[in-house]
N, C-alpha and C. Protein backbone atom coordinates (compact mmCIF):
# COMPACT_ATOMS: atom_id res chain seq x y z
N UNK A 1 35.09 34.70 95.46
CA UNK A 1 33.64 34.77 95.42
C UNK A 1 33.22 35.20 94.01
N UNK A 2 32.25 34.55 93.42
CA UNK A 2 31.89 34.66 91.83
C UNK A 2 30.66 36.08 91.99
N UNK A 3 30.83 36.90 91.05
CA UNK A 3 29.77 37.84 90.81
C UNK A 3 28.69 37.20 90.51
N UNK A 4 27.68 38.12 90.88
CA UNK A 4 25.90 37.39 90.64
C UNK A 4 25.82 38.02 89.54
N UNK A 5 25.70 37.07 88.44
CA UNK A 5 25.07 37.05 86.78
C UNK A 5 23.91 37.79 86.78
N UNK A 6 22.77 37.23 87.63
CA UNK A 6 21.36 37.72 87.32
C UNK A 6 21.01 38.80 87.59
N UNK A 7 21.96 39.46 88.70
CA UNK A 7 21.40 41.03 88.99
C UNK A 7 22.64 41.66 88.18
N UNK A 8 23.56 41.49 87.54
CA UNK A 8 24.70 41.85 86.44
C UNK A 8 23.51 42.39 85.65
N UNK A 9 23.98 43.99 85.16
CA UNK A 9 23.13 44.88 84.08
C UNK A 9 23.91 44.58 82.59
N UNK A 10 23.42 45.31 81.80
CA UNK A 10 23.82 45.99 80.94
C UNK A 10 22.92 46.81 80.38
N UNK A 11 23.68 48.40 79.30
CA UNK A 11 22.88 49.67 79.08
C UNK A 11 23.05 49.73 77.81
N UNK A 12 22.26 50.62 77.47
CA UNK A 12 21.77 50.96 75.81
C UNK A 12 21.43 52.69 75.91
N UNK A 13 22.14 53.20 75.09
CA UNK A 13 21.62 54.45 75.51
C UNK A 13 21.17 54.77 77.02
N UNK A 14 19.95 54.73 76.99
CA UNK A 14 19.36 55.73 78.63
C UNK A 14 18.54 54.46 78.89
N UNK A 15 18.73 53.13 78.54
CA UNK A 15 18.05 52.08 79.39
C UNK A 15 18.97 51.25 80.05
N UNK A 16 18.55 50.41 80.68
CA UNK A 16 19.29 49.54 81.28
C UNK A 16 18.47 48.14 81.74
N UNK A 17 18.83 46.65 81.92
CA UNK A 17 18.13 45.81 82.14
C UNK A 17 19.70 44.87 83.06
N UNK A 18 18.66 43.59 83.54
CA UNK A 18 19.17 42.62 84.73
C UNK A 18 19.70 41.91 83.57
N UNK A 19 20.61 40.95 83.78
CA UNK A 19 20.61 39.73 82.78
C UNK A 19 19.38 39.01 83.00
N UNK A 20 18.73 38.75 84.17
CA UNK A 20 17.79 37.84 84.57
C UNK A 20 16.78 38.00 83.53
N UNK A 21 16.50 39.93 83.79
CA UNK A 21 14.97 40.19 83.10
C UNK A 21 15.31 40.00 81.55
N UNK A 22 16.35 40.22 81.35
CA UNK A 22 16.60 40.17 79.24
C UNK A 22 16.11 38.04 79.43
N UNK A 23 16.93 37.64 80.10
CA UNK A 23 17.02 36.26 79.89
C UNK A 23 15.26 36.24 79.89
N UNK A 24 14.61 36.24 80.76
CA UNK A 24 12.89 35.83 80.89
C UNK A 24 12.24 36.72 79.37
N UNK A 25 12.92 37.63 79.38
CA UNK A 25 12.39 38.76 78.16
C UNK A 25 12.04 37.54 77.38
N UNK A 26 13.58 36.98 77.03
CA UNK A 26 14.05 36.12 75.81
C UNK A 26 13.00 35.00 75.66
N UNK A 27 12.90 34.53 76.76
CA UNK A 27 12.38 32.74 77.32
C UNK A 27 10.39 33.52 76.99
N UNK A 28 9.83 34.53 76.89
CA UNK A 28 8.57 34.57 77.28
C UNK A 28 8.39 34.41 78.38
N UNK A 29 8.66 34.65 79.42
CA UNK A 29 8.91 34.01 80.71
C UNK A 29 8.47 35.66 81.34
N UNK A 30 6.94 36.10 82.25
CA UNK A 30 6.59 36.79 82.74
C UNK A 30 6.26 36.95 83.80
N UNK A 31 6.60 35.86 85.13
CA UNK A 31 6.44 35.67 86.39
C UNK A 31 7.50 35.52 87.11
N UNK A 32 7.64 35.93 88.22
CA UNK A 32 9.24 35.39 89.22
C UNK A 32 8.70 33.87 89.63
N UNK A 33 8.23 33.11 89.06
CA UNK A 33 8.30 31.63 89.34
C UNK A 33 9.65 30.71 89.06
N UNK A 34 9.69 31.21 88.19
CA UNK A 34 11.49 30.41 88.17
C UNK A 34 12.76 31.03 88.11
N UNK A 35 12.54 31.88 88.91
CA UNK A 35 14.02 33.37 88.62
C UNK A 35 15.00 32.19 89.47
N UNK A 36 15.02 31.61 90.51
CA UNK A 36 15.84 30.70 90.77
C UNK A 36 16.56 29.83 90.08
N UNK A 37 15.57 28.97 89.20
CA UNK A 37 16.52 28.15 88.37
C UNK A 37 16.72 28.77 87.24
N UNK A 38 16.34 29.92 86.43
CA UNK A 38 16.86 30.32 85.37
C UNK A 38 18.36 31.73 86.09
N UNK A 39 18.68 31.75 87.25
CA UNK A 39 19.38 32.97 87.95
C UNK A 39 20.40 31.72 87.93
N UNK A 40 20.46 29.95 88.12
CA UNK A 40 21.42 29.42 88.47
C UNK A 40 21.97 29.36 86.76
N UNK A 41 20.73 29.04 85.76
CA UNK A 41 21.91 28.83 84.46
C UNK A 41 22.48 30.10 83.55
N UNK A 42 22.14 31.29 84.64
CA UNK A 42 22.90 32.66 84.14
C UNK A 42 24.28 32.06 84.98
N UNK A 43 24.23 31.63 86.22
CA UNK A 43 25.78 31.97 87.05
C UNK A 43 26.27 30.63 86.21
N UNK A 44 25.78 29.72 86.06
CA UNK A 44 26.71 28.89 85.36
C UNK A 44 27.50 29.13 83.98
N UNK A 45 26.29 29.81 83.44
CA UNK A 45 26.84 30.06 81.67
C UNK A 45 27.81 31.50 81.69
N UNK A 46 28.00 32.34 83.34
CA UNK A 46 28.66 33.37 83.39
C UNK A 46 29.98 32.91 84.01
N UNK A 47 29.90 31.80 84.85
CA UNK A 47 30.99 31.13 85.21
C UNK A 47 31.75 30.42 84.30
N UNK A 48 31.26 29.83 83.25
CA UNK A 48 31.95 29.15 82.45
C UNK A 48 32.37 30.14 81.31
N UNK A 49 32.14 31.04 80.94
CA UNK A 49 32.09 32.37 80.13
C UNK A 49 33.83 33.23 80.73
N UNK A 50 33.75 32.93 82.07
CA UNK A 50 35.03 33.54 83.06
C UNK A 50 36.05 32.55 82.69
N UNK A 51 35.40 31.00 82.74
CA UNK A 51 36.83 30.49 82.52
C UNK A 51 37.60 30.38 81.52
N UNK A 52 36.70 30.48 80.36
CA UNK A 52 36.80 30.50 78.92
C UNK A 52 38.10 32.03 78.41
N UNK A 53 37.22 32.95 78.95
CA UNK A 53 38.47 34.03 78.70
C UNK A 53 39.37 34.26 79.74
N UNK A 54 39.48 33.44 80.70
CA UNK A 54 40.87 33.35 82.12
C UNK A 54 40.35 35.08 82.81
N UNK A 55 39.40 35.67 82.85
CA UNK A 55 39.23 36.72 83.08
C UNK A 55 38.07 37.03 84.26
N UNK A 56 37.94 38.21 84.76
CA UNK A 56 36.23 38.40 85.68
C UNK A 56 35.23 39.00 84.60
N UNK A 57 34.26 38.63 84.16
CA UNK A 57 32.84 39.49 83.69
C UNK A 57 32.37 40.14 84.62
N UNK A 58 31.62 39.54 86.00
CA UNK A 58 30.85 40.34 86.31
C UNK A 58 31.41 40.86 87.71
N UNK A 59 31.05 42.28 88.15
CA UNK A 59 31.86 42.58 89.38
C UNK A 59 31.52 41.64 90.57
N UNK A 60 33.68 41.50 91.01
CA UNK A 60 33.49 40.74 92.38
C UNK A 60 34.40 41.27 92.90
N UNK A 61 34.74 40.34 94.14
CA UNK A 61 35.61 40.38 95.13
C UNK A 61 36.87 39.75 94.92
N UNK A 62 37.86 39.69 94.60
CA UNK A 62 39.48 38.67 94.08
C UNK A 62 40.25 39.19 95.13
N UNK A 63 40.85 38.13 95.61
CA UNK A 63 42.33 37.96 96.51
C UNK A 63 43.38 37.18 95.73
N UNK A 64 44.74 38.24 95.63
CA UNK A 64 46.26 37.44 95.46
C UNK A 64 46.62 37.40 96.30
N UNK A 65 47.65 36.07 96.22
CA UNK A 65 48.41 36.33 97.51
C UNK A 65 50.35 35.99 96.95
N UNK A 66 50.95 36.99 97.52
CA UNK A 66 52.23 36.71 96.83
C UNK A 66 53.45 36.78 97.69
N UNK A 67 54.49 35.39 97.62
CA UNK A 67 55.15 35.11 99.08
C UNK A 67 56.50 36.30 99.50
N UNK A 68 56.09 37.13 98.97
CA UNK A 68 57.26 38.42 99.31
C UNK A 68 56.56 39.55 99.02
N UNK A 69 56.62 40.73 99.89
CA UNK A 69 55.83 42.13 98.75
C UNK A 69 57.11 42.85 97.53
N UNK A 70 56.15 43.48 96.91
CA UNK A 70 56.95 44.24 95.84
C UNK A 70 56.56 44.94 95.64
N UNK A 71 56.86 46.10 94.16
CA UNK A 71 56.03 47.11 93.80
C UNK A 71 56.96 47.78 92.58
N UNK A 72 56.04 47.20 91.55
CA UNK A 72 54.69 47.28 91.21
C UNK A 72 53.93 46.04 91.14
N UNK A 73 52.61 46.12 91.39
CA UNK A 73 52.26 44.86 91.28
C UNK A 73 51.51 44.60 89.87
N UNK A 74 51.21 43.50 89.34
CA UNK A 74 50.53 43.69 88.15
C UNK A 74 49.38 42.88 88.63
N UNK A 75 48.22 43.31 88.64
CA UNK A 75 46.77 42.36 89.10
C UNK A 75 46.47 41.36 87.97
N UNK A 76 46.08 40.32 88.30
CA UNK A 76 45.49 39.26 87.34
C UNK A 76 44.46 39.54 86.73
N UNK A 77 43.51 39.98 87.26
CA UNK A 77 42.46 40.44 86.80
C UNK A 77 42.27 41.97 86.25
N UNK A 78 41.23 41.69 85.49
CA UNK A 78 40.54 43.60 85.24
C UNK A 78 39.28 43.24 84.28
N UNK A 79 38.78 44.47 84.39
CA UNK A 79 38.78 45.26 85.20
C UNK A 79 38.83 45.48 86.10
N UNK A 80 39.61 46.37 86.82
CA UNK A 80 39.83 46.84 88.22
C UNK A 80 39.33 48.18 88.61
N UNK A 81 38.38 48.43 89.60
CA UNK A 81 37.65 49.14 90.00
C UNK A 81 37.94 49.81 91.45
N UNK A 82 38.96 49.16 92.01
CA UNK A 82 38.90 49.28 93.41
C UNK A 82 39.98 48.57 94.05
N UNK A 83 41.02 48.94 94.95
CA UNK A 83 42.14 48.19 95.55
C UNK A 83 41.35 48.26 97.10
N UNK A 84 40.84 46.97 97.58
CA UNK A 84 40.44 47.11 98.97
C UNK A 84 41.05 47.12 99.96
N UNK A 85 42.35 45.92 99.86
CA UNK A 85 43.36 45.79 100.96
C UNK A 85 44.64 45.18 100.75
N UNK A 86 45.66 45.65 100.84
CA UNK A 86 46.56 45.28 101.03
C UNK A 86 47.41 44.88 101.90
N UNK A 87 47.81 43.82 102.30
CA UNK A 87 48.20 43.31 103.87
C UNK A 87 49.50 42.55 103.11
N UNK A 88 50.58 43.01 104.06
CA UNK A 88 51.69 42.43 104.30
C UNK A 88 52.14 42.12 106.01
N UNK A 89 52.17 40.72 105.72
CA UNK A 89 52.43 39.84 107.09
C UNK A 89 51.21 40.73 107.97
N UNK A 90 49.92 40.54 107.61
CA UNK A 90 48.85 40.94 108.55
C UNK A 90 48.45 41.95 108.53
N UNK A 91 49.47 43.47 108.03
CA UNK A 91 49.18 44.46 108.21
C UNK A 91 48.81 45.39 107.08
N UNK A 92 47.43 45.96 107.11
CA UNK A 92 46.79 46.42 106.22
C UNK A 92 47.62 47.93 105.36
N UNK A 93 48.08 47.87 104.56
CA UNK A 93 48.37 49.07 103.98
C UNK A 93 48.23 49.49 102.62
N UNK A 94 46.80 49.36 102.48
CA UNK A 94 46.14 50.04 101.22
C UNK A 94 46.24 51.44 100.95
N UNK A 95 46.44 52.41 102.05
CA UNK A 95 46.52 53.62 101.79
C UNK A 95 47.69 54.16 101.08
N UNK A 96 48.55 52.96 101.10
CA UNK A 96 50.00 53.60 100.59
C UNK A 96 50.35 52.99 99.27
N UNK A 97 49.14 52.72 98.46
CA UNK A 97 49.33 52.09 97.25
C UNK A 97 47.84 52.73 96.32
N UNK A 98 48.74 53.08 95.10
CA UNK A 98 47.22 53.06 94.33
C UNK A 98 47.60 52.87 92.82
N UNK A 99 46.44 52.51 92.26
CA UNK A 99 46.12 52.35 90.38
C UNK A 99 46.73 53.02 89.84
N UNK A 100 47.20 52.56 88.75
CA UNK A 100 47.45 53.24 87.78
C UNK A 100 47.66 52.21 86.39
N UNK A 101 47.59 52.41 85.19
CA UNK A 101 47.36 51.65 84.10
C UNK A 101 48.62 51.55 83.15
N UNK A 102 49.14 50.53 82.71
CA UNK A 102 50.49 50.56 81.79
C UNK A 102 49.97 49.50 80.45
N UNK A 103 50.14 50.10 79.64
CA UNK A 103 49.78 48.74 78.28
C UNK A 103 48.65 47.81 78.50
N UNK A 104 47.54 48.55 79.02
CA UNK A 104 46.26 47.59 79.39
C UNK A 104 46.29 47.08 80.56
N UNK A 105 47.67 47.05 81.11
CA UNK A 105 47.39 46.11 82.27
C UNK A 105 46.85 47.14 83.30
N UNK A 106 46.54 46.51 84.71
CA UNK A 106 46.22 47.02 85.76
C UNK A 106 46.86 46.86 86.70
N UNK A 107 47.78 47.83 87.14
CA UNK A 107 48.98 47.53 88.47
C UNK A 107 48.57 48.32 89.81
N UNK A 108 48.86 47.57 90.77
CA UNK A 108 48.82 48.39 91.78
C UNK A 108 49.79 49.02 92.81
N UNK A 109 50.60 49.51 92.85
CA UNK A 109 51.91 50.16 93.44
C UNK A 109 52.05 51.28 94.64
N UNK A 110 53.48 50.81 95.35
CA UNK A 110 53.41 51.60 96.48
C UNK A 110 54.05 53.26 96.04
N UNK A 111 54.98 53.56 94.71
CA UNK A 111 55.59 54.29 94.32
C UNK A 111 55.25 53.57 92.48
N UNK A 112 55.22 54.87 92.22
CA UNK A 112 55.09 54.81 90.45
C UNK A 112 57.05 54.93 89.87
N UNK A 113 57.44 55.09 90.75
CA UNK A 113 58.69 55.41 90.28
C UNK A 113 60.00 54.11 90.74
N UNK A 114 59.45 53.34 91.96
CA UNK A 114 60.12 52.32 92.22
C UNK A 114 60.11 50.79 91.19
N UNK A 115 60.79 50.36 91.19
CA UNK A 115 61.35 49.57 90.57
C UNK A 115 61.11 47.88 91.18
N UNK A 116 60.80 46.75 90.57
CA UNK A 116 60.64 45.70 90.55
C UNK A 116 62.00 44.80 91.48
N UNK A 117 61.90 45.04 92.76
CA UNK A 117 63.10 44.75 93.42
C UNK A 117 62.57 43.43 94.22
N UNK A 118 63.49 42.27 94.36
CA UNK A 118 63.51 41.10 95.63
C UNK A 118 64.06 41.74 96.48
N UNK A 119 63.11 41.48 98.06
CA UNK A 119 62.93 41.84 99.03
C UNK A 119 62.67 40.50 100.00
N UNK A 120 63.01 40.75 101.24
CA UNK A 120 62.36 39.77 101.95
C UNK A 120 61.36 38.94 102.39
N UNK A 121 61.21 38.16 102.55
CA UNK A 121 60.17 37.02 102.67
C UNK A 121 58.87 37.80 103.17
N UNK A 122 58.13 37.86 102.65
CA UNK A 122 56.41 38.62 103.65
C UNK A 122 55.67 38.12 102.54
N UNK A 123 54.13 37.83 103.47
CA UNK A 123 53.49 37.55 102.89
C UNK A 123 52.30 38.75 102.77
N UNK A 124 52.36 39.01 101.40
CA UNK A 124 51.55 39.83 100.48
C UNK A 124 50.29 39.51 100.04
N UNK A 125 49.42 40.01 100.39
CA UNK A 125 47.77 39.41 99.89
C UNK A 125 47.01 40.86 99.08
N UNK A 126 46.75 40.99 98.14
CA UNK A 126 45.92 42.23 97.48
C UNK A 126 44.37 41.71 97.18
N UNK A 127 43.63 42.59 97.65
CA UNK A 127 42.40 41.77 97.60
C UNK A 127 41.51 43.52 97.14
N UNK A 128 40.96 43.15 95.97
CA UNK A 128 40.32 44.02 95.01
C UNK A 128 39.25 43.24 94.07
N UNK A 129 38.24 44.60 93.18
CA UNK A 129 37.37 44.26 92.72
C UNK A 129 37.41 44.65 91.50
N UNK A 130 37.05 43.17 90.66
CA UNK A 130 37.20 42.85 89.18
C UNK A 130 36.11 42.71 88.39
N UNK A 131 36.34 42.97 87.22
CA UNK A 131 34.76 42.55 86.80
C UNK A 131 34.35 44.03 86.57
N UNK A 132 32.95 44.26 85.48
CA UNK A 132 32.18 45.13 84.94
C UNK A 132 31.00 45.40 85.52
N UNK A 133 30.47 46.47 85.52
CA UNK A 133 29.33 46.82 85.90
C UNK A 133 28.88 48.29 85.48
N UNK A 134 28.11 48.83 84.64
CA UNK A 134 27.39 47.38 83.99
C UNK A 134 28.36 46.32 82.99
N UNK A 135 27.85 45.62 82.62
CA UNK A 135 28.76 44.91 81.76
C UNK A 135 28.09 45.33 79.82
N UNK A 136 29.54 45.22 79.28
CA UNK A 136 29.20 45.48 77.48
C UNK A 136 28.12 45.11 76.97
N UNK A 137 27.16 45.33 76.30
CA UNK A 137 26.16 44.83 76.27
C UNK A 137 26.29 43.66 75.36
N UNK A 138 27.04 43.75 74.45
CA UNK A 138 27.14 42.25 73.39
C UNK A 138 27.62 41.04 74.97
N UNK A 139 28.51 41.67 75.93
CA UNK A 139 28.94 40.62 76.49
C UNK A 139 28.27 39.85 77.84
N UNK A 140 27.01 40.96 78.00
CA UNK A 140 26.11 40.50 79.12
C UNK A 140 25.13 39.56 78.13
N UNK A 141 24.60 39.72 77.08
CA UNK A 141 23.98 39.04 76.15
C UNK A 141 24.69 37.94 75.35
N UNK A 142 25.89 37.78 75.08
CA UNK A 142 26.13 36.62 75.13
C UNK A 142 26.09 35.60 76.35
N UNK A 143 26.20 36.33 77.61
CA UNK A 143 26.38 35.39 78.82
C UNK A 143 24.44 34.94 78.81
N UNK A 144 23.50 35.74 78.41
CA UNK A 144 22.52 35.47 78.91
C UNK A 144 22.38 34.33 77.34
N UNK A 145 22.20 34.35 76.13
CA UNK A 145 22.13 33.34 75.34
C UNK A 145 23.10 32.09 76.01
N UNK A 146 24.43 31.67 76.26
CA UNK A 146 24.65 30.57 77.20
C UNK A 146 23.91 30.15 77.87
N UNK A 147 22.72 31.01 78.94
CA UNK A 147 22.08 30.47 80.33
C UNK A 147 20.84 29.91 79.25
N UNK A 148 20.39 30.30 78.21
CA UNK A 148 19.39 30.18 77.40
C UNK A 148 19.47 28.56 76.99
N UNK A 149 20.63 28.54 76.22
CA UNK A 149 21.41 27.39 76.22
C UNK A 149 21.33 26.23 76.53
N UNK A 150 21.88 26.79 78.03
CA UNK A 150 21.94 25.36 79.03
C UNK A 150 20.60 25.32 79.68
N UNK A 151 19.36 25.95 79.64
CA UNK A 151 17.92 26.35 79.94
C UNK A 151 17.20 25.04 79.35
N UNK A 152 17.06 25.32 77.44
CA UNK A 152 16.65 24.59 76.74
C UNK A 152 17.25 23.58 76.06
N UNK A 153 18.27 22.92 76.42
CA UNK A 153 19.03 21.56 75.51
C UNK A 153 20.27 21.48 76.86
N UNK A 154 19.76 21.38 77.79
CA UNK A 154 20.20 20.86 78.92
C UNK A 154 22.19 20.90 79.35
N UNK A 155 22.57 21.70 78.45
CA UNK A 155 23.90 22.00 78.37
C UNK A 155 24.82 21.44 77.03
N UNK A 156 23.79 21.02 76.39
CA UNK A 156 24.21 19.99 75.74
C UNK A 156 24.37 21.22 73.67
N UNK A 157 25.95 20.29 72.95
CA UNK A 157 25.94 21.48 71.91
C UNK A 157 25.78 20.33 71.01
N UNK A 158 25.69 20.76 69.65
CA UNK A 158 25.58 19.72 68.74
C UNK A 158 26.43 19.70 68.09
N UNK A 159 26.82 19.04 66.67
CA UNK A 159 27.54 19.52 65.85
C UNK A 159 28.74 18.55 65.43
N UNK A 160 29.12 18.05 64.12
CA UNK A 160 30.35 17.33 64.27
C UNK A 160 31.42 18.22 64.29
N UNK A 161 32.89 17.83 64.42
CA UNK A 161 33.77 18.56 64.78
C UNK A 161 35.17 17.70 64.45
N UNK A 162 35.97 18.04 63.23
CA UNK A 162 36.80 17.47 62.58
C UNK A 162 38.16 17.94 63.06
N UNK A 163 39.07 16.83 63.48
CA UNK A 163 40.32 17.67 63.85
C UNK A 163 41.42 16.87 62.80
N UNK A 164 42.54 18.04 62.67
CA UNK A 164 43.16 17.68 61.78
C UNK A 164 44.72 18.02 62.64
N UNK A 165 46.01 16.82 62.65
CA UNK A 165 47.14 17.56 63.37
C UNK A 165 48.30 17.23 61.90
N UNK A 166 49.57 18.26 61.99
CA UNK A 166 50.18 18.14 61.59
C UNK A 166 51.73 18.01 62.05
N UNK A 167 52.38 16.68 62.07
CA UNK A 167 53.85 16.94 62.74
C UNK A 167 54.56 17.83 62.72
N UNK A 168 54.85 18.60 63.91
CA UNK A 168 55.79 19.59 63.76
C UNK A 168 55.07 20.90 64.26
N UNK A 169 53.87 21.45 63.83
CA UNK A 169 53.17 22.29 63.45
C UNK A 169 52.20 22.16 64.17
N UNK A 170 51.04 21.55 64.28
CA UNK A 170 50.15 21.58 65.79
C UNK A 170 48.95 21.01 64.86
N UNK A 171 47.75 21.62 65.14
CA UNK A 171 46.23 20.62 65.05
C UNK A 171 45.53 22.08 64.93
N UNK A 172 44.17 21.63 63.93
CA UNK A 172 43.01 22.64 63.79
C UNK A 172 41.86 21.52 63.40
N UNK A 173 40.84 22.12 64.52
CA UNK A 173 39.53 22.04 64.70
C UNK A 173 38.75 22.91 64.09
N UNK A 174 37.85 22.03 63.07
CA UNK A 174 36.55 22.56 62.79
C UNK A 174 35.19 22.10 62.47
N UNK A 175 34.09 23.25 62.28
CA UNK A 175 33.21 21.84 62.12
C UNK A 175 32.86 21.76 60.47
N UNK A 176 32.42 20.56 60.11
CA UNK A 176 32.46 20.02 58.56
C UNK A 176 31.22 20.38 58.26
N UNK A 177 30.15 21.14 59.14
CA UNK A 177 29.19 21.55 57.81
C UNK A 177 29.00 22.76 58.42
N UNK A 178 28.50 23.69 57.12
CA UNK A 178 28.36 25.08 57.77
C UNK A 178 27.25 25.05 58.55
N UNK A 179 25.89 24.67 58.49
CA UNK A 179 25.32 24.58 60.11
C UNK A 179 25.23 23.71 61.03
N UNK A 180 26.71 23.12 61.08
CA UNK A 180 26.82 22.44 62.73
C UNK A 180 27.35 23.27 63.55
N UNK A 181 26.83 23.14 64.70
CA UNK A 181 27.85 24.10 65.53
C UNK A 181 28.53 22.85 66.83
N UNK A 182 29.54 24.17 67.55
CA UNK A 182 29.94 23.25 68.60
C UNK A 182 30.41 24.62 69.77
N UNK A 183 30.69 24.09 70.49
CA UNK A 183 30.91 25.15 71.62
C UNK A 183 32.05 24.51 72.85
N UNK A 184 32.08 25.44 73.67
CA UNK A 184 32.74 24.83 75.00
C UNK A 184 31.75 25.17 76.19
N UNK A 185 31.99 23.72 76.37
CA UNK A 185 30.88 23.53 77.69
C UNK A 185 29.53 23.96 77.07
N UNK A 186 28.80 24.92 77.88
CA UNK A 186 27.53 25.12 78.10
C UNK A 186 27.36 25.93 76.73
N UNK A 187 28.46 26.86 76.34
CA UNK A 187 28.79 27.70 75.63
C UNK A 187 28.44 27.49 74.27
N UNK A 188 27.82 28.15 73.41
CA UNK A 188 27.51 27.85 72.00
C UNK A 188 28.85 28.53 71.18
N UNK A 189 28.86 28.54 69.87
CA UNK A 189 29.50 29.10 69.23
C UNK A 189 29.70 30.32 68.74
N UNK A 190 28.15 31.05 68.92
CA UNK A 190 28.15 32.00 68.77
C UNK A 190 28.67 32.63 70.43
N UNK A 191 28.42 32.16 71.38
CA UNK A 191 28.99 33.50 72.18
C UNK A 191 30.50 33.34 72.56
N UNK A 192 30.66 32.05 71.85
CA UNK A 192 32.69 32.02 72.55
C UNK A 192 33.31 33.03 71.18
N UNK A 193 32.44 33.53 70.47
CA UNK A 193 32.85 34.25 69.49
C UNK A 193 33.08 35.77 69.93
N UNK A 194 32.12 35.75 70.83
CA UNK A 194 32.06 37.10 71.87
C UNK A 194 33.01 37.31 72.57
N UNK A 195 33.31 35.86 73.47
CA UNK A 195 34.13 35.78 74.38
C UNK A 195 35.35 35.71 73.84
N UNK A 196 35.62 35.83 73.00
CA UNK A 196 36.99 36.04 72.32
C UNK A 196 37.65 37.19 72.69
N UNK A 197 36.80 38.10 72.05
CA UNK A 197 37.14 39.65 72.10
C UNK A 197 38.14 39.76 73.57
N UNK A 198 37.09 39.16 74.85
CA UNK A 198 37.61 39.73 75.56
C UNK A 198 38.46 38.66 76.69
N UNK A 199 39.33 37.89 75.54
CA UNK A 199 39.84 36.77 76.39
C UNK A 199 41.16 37.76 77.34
N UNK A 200 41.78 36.92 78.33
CA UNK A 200 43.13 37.67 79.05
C UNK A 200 44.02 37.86 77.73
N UNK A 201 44.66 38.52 77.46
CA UNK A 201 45.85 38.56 76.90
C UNK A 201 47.28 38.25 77.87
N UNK A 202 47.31 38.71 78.74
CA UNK A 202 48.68 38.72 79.67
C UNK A 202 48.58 37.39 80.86
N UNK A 203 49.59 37.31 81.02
CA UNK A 203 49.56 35.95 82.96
C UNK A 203 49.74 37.05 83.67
């Protein structure tokens, strides 16, 4: 289940705002007449923003599922806020596992001291909540410039975009004038610049 973009905050000192209301801030936009279709090109430009860094932005709900249990586990996602359930072959046992943090990652384990062992066949499901809240503020504001984006030029980026490969060695993309831009997907250039920062590092 994808987090809702438009009620997704972010804070500044002792304020705080919706993505929705910064986005209308942005647009001049002073009525709930179109919070609908400008709330769908926040979840799109926040959805495509997720796939871009393999990661969650805004808080949700995530299920693994893994065909044996173990422990430790390492979660795909993070931020991690919350281990809801853990079920092996049906049976819930979240109480006997909790957080703890190693080199950035986010694991969830039945013993901090046990060891990465094959075990028998069970099926393992961890189902926890990923994602920020509030979210960074450069990174709720880049997601709301995307919805801006795909708002006014219909998803659409401009820009030429020169690729160059070399045998052996691989290929680099760029663009040939300093104000063309280009993006991914909905995404401009300036915010996959954002989204950098906080791409996955780990599988």
């Amino acid at each position: 289940m994808a987090g809702n973009f438009a009620i997704a905050t972010i804070e500044w000192g002792a304020s705080s705002i919706t993505l929705l209301d910064l986005m209308k801030d942005k647009l001049g936009i002073g009525d709930t007449s179109r919070d609908d279709e400008l709330s769908m090109y926040l979840q799109i430009a926040g959805e495509a923003s997720e796939k871009y860094i393999d990661n969650k932005i805004a808080t949700q709900e995530v299920a693994e599922e893994f065909s044996r249990s173990f422990s430790p586990v390492a979660l795909r996602f993070w931020p991690v806020t919350e281990v809801l359930k853990v079920f092996v072959d049906g049976v819930d046992q979240v109480d006997d596992y909790e957080l703890f943090t190693d080199e950035g990652l986010k694991w969830v384990t039945k013993d901090k001291c046990s060891i990465n062992y094959p075990g028998c066949f069970e099926q393992m499901q961890i189902t926890y909540t990923a994602g920020y809240e509030p979210l960074p503020t450069e990174l709720g504001y880049a997601v709301v410039v995307g919805g801006i984006a795909y708002e006014t030029q219909q998803g659409a980026v401009s820009g030429e975009v020169k690729k160059e490969s070399v045998v052996g060695v691989g290929s680099v993309e760029y663009t040939t004038s300093g104000e063309a831009t280009t993006g991914f997907g909905v995404l401009p250039p300036s915010v996959t610049d954002t989204l950098d920062l906080y791409r996955r590092a780990y599988v």
